[in-house]
N, C-alpha and C. Protein backbone atom coordinates (compact mmCIF):
# COMPACT_ATOMS: atom_id res chain seq x y z
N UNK A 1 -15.72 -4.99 7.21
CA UNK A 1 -14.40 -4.60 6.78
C UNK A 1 -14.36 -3.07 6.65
N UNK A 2 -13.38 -2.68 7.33
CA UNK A 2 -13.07 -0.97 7.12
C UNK A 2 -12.71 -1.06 5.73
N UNK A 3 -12.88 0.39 5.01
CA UNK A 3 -12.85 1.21 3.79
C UNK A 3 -12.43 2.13 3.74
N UNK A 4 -11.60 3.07 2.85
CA UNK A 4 -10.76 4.51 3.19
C UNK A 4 -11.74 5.13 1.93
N UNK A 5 -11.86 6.41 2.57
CA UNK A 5 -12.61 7.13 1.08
C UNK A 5 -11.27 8.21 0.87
N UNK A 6 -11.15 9.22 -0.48
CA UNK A 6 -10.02 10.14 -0.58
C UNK A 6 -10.24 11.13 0.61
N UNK A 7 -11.15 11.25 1.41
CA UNK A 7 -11.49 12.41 2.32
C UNK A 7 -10.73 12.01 3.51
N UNK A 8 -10.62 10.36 3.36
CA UNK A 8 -9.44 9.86 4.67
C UNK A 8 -8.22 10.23 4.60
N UNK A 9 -7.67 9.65 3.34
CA UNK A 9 -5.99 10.22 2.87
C UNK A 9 -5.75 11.49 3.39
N UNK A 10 -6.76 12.31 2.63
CA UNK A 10 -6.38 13.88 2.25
C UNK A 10 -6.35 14.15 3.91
N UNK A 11 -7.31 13.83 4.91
CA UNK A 11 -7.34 14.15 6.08
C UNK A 11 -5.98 13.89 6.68
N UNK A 12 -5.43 12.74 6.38
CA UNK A 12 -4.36 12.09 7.17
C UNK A 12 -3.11 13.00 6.80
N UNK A 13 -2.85 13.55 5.55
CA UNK A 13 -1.94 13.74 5.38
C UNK A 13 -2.20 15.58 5.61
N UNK A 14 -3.10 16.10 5.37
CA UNK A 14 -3.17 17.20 6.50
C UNK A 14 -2.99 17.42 7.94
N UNK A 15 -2.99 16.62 8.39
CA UNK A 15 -2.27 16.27 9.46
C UNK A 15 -0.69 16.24 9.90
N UNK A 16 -0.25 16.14 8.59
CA UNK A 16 1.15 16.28 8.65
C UNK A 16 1.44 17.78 8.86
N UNK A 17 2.66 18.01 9.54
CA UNK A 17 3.47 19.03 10.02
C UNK A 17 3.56 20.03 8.21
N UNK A 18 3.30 20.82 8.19
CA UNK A 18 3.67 21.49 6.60
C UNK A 18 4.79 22.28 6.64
N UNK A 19 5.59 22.47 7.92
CA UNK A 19 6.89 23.04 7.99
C UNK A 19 7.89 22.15 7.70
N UNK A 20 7.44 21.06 7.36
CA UNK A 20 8.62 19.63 7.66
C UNK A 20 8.76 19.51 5.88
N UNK A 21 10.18 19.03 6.62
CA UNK A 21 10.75 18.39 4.59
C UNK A 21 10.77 16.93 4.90
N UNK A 22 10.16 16.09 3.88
CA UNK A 22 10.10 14.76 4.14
C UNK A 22 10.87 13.91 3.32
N UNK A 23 11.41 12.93 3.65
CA UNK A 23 11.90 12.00 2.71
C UNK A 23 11.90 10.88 2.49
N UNK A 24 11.70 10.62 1.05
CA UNK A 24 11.27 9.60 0.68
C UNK A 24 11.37 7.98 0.75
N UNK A 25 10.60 7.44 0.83
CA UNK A 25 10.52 5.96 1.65
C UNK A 25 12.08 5.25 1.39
N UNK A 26 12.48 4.95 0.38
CA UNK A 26 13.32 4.50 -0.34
C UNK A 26 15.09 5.59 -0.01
N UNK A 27 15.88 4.91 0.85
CA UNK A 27 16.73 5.69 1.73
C UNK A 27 17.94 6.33 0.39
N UNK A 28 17.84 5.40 -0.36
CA UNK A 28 18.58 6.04 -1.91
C UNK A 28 18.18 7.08 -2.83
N UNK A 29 16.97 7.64 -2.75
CA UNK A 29 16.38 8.48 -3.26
C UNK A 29 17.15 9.81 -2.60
N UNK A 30 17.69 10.53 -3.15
CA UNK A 30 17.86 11.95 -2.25
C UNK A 30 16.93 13.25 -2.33
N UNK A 31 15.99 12.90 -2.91
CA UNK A 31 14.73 13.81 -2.98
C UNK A 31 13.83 14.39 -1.98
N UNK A 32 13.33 15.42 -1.94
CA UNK A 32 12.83 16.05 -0.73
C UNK A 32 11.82 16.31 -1.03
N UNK A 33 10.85 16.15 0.35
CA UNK A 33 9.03 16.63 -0.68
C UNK A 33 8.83 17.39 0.82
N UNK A 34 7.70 18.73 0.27
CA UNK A 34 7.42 19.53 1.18
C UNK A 34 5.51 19.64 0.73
N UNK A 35 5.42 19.57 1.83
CA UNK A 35 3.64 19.70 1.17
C UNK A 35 3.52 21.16 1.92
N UNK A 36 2.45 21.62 0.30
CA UNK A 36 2.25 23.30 0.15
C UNK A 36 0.79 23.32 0.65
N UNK A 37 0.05 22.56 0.50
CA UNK A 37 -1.56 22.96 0.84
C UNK A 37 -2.02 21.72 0.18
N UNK A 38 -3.41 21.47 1.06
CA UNK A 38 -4.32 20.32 1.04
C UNK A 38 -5.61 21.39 1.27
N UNK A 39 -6.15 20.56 -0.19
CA UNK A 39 -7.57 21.12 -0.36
C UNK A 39 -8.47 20.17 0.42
N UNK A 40 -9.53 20.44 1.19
CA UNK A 40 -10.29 19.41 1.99
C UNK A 40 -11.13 19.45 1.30
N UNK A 41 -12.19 18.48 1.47
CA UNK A 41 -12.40 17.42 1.67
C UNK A 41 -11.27 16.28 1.06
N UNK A 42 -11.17 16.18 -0.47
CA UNK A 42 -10.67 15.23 -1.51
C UNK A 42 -9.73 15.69 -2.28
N UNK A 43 -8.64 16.62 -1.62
CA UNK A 43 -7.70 17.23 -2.51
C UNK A 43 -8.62 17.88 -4.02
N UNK A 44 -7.27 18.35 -4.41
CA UNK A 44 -5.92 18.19 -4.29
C UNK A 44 -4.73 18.74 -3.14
N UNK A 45 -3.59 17.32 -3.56
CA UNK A 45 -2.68 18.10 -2.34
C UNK A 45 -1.63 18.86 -3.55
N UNK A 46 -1.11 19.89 -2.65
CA UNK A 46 -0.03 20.32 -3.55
C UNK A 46 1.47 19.97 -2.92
N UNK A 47 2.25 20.20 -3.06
CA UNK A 47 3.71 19.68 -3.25
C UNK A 47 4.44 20.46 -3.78
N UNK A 48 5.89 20.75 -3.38
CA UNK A 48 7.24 20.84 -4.04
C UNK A 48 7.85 19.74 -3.59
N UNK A 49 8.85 19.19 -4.71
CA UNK A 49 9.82 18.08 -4.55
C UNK A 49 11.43 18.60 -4.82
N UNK A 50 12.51 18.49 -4.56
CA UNK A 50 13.39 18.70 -5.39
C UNK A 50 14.65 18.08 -4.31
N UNK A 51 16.07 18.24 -5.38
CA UNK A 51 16.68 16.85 -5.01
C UNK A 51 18.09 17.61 -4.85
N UNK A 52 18.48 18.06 -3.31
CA UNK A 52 19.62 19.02 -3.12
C UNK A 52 20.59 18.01 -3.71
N UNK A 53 20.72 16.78 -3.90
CA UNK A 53 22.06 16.45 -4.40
C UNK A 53 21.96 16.77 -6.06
N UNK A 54 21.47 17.42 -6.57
CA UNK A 54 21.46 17.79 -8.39
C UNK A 54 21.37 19.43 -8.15
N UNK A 55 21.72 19.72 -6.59
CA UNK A 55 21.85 21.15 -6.69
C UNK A 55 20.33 22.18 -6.78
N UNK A 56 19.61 21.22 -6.40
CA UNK A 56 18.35 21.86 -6.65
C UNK A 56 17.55 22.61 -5.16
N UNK A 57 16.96 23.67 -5.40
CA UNK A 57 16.38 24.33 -4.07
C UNK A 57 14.85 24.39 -3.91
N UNK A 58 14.48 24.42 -2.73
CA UNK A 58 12.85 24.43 -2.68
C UNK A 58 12.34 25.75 -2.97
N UNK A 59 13.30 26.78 -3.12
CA UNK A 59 12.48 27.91 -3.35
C UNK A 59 12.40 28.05 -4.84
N UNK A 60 13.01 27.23 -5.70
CA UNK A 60 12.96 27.42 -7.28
C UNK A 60 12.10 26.61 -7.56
N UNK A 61 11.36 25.35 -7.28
CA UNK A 61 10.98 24.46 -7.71
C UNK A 61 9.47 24.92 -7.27
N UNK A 62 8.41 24.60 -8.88
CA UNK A 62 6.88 24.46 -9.04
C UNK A 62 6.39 24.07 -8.14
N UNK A 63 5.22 24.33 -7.59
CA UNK A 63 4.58 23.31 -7.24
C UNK A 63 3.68 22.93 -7.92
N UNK A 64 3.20 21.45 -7.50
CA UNK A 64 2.95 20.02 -8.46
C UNK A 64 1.51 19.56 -7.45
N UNK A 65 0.73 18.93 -7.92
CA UNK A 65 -0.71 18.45 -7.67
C UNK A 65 -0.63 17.32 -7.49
N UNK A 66 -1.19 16.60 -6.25
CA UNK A 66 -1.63 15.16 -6.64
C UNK A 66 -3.20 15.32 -6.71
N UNK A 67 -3.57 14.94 -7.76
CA UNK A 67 -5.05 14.73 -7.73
C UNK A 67 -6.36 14.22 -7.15
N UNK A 68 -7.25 14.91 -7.01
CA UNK A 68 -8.66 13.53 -6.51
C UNK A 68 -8.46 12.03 -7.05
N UNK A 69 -8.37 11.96 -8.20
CA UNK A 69 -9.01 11.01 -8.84
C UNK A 69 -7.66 9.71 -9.00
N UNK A 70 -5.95 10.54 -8.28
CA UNK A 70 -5.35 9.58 -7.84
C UNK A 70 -6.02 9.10 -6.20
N UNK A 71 -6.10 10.07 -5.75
CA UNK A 71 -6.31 9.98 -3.99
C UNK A 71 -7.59 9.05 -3.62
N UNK A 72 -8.24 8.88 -4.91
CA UNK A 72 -9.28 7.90 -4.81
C UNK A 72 -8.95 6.39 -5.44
N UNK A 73 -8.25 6.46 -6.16
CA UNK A 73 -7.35 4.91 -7.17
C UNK A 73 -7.23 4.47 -5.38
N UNK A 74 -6.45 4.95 -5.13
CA UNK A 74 -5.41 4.75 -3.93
C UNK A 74 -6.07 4.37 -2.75
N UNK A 75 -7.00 4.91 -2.47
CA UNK A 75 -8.04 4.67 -1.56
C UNK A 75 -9.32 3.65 -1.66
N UNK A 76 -9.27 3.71 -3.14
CA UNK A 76 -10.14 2.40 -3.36
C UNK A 76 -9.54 0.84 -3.13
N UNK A 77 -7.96 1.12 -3.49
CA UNK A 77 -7.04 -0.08 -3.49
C UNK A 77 -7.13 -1.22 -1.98
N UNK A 78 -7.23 -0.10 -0.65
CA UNK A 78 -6.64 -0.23 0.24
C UNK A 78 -7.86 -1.09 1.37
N UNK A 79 -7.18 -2.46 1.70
CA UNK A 79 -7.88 -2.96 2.71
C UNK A 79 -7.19 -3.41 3.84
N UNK A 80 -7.99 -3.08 4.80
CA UNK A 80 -7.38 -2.92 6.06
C UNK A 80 -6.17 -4.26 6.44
N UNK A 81 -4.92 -4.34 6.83
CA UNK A 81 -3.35 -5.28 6.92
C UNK A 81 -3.40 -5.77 5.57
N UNK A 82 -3.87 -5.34 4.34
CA UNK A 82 -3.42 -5.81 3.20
C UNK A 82 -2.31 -4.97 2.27
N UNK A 83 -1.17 -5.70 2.48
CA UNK A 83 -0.19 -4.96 1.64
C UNK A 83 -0.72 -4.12 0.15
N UNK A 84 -0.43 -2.75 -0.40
CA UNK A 84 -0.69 -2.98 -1.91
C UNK A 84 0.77 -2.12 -2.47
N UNK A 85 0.93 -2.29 -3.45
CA UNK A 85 1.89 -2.23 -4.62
C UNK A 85 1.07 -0.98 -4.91
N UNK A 86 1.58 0.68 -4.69
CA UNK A 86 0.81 1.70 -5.10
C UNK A 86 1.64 1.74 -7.13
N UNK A 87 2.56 1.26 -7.69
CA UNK A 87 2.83 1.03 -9.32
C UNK A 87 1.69 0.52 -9.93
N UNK A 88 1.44 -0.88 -9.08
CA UNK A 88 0.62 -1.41 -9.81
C UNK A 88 -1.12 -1.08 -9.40
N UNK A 89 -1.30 -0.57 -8.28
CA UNK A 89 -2.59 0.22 -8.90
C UNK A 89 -2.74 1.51 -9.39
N UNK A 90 -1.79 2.42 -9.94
CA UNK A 90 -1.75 3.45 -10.40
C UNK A 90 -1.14 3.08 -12.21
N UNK A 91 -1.05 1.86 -12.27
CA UNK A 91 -0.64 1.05 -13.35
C UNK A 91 0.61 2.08 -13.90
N UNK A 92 1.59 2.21 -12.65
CA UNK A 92 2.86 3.24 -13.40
C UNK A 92 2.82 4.57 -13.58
N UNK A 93 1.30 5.15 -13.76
CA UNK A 93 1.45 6.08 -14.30
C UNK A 93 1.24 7.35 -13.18
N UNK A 94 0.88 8.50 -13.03
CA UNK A 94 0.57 9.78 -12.33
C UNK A 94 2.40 9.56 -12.03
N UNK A 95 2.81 10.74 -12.25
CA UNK A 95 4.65 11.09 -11.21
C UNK A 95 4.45 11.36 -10.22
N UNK A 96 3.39 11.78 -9.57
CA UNK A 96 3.40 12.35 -7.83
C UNK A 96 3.18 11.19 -7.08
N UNK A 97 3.34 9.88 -7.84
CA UNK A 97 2.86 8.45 -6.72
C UNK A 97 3.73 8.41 -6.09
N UNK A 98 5.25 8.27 -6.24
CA UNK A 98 5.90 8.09 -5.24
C UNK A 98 5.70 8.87 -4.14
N UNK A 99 5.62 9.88 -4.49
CA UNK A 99 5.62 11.40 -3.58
C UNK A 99 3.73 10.51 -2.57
N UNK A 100 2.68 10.59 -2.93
CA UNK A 100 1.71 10.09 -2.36
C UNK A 100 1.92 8.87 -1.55
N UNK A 101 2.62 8.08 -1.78
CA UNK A 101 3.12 6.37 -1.09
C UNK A 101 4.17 7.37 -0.13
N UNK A 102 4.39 8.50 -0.11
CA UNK A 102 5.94 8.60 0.97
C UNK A 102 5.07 9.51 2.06
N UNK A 103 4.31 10.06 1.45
CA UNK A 103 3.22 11.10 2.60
C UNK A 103 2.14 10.29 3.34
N UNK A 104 2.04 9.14 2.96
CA UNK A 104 0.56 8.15 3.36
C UNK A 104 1.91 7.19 4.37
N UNK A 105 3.20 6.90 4.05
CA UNK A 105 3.54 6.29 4.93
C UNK A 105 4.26 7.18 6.16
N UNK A 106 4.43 8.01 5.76
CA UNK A 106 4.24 9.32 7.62
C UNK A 106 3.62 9.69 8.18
N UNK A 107 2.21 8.88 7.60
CA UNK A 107 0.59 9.36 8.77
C UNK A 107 0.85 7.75 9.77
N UNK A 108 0.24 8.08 10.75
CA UNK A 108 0.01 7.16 11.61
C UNK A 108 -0.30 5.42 11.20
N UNK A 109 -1.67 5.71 10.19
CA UNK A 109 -1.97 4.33 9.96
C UNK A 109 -1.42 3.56 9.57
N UNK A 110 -0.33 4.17 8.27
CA UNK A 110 0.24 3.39 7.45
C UNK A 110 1.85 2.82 7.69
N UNK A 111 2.50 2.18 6.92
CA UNK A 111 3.35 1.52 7.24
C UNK A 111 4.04 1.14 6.00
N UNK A 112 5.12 1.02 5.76
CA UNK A 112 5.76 0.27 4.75
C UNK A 112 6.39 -1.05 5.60
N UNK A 113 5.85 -2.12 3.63
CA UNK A 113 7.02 -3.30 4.41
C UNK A 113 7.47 -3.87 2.66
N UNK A 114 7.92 -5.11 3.01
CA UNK A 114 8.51 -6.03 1.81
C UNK A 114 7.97 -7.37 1.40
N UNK A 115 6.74 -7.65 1.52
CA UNK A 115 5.89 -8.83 1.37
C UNK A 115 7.15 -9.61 0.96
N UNK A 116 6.86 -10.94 0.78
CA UNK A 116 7.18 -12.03 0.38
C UNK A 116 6.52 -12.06 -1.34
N UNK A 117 7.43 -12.68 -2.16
CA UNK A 117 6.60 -13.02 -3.68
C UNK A 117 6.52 -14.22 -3.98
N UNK A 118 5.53 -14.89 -4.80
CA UNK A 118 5.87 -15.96 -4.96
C UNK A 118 6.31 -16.17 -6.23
N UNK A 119 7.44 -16.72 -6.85
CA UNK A 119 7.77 -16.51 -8.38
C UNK A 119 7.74 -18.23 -8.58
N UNK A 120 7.18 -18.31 -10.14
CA UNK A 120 7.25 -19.91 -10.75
C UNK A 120 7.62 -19.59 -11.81
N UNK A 121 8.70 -20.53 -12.00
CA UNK A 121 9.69 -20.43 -13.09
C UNK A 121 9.68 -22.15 -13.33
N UNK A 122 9.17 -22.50 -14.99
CA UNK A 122 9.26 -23.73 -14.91
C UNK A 122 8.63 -24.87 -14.36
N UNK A 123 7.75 -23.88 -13.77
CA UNK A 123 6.62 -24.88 -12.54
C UNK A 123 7.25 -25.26 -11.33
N UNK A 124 8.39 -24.48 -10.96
CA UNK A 124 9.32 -24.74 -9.89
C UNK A 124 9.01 -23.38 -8.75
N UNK A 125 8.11 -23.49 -7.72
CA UNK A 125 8.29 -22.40 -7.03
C UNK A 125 8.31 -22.01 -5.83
N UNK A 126 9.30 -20.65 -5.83
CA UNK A 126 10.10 -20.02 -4.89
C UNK A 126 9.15 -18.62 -4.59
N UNK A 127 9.91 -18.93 -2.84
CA UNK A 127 9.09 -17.34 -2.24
C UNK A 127 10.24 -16.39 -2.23
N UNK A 128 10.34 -15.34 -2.91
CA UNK A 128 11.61 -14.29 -3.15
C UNK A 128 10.83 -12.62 -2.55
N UNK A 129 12.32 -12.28 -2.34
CA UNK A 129 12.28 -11.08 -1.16
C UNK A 129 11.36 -9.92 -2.46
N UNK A 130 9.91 -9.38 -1.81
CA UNK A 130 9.37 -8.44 -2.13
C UNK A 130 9.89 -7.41 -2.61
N UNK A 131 9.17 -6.43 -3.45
CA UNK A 131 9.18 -5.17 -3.43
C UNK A 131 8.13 -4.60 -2.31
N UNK A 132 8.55 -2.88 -2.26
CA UNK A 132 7.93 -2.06 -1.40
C UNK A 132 6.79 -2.36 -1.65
N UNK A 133 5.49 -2.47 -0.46
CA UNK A 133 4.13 -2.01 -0.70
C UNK A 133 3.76 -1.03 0.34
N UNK A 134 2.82 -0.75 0.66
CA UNK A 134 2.27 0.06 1.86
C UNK A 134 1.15 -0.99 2.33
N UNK A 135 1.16 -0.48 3.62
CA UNK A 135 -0.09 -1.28 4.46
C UNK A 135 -0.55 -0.43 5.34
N UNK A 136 -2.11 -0.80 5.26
CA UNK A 136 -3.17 0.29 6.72
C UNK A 136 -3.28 -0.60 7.83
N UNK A 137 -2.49 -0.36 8.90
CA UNK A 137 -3.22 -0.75 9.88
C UNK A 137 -3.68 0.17 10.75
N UNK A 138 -4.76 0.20 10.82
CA UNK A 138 -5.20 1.32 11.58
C UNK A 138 -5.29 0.59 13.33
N UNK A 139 -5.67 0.02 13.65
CA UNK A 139 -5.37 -0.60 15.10
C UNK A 139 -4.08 -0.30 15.76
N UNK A 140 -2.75 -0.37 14.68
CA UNK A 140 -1.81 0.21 15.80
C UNK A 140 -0.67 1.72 14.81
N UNK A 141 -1.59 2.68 15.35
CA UNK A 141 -1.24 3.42 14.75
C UNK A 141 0.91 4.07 14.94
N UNK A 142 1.39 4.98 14.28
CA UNK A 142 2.64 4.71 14.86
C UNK A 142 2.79 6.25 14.92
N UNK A 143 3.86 6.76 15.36
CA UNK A 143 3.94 8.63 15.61
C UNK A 143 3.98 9.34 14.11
N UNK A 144 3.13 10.13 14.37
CA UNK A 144 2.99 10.59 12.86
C UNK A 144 4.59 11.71 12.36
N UNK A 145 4.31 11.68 10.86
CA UNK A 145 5.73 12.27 10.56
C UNK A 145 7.15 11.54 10.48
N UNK A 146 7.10 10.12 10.78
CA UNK A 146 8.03 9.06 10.69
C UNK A 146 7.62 8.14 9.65
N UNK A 147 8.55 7.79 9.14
CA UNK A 147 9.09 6.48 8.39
C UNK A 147 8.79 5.11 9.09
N UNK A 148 7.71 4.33 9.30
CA UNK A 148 8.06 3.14 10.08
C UNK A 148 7.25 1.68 9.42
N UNK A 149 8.73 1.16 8.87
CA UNK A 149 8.50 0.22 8.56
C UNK A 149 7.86 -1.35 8.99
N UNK A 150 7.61 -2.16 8.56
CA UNK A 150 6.66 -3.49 9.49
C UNK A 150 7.27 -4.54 8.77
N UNK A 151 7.72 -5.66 9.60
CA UNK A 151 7.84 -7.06 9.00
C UNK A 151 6.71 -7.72 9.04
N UNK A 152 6.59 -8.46 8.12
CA UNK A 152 5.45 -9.38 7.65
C UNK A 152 5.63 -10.46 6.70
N UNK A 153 4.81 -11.36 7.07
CA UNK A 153 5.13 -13.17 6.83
C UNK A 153 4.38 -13.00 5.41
N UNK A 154 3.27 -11.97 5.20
CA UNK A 154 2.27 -11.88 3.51
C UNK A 154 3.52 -12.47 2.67
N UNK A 155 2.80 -13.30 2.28
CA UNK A 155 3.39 -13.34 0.62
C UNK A 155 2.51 -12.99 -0.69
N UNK A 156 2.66 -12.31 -1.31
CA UNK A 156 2.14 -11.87 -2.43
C UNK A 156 2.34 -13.07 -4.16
N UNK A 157 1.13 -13.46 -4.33
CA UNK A 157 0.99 -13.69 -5.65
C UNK A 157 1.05 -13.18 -6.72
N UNK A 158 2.35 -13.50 -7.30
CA UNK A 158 2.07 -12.89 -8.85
C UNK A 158 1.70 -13.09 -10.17
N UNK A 159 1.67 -14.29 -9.89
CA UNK A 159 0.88 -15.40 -10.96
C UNK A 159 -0.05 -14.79 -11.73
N UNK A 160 -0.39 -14.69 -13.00
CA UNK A 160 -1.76 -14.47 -13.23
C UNK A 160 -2.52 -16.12 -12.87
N UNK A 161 -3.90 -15.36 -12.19
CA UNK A 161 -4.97 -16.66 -11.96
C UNK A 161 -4.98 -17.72 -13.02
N UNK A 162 -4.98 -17.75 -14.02
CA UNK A 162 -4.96 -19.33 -14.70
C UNK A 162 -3.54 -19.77 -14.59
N UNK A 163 -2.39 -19.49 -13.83
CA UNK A 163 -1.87 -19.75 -13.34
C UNK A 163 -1.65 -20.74 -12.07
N UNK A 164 -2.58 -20.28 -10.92
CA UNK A 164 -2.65 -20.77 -9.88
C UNK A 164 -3.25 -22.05 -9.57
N UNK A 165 -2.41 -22.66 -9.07
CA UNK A 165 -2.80 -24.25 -9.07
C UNK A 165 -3.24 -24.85 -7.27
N UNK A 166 -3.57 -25.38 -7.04
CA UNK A 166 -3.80 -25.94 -5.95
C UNK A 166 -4.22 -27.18 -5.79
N UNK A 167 -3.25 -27.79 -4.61
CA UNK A 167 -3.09 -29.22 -4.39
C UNK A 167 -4.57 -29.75 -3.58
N UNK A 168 -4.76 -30.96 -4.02
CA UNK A 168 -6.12 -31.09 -3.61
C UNK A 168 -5.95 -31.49 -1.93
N UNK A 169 -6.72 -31.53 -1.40
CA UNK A 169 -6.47 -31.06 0.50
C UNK A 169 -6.64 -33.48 0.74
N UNK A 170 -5.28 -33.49 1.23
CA UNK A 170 -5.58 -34.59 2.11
C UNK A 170 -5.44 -34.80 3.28
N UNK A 171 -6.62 -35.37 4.18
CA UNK A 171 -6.85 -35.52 5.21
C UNK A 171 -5.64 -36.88 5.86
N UNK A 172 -5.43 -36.42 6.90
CA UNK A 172 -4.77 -37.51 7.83
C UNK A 172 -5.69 -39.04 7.76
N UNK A 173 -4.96 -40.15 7.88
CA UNK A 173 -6.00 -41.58 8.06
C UNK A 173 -6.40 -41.45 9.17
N UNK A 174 -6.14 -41.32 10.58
CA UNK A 174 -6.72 -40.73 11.62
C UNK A 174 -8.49 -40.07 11.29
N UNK A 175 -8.47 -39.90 10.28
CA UNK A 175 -10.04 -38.70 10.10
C UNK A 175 -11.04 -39.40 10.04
N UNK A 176 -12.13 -38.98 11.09
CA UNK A 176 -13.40 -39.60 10.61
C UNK A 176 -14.33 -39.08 9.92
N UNK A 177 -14.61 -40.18 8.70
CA UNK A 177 -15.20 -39.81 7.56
C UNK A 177 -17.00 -39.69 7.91
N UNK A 178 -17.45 -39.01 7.79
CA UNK A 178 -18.77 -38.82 8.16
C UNK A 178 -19.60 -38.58 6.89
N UNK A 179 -20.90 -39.44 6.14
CA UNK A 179 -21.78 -38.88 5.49
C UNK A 179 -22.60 -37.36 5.36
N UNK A 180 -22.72 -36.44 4.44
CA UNK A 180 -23.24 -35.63 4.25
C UNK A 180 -24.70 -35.53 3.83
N UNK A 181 -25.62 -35.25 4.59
CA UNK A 181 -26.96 -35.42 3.92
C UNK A 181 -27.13 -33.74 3.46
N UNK A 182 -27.37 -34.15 2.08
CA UNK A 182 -27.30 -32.81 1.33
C UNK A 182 -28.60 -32.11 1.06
N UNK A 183 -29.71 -33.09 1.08
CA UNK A 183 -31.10 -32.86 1.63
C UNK A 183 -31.04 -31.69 2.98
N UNK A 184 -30.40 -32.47 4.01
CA UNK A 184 -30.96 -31.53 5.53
C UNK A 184 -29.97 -29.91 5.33
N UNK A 185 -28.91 -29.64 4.08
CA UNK A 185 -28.30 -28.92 4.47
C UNK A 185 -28.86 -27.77 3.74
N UNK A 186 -29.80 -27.92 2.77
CA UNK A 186 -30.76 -27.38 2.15
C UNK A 186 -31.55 -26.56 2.81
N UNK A 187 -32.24 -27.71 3.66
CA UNK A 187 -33.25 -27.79 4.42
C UNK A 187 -33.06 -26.62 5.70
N UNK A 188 -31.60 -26.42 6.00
CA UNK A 188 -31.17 -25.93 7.68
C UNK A 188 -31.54 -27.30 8.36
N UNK A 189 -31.42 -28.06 8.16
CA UNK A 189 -31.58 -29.10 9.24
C UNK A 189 -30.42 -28.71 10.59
């Protein structure tokens, strides 16, 4: 199984154009992010953000850090076509996540989509339309500096585990039932 270390991110998103104003995944957001400099190997990246509809300009606005030690949360999270929820592994907190989930989905590998959820209410349950996650696929990479979203059948569990129940597996009558010798399987027979 492939693995991302922060030296991947930080690479990927150095890669991005630094003359470009980007915007953010979420088409309601009117916020603008410009990346100022990427420290190599493992960041930090730096950033200005600011949001011309509140009247705001890029030449007034700080620039802002995303950290190693997010760029590694983030990178530890991530397995290769597995959707993740960058809220819930940053558990809400750092403010530059959105800004990091909108720069990781304009590199090539990545991708935004809308998993599927599964919600139980009552012990009654329904698959309901996702929130945003990001996904790596690195096999089909897409033009870097774009927005490009992916449909996908994932459905995401939200259950906590003593939650999760599962039906015990029955075989068709058609099946032939065959003895197990648990001796030879020991054995390598």
């Amino acid at each position: 199984m492939k693995k991302l270390s922060a030296s991947n991110l930080v690479s990927f998103i150095n890669q991005l154009d630094k003359t470009k104003v980007y915007n953010y995944i979420n088409p309601k957001t009117k916020g603008l992010i410009k990346i100022e400099g990427v420290d190599l190997p493992e960041g930090p990246i730096r950033i200005k953000r600011w949001d011309p509809s509140k009247r705001q300009i890029e030449s007034l606005q700080k620039i802002e850090s995303i950290s190693s030690e997010m760029i590694w949360r983030v990178a530890n999270a991530f397995n290769e076509n597995q959707p993740i929820n960058m809220d819930r592994i940053l558990g809400a907190s750092y403010n530059t996540r959105s800004v990091l989930e909108t720069l990781l989905a304009h590199t090539p590998q990545f991708y935004f989509c809308y998993p599927g959820r599964i919600e139980n209410k009552g012990g009654l349950t329904k698959i309901k339309h996702g929130h945003k996650h990001l996904i790596w696929i690195p096999e089909n990479p897409h033009s870097p500096g774009i927005l490009q979203k992916i449909n996908t059948d994932i459905v995401i569990s939200e259950m906590p585990t003593i939650d999760a129940f599962y039906d015990s597996l029955v075989l068709p009558d058609s099946f032939k039932k065959q003895e197990l010798d648990i001796d030879c399987i020991f054995r390598g027979c």
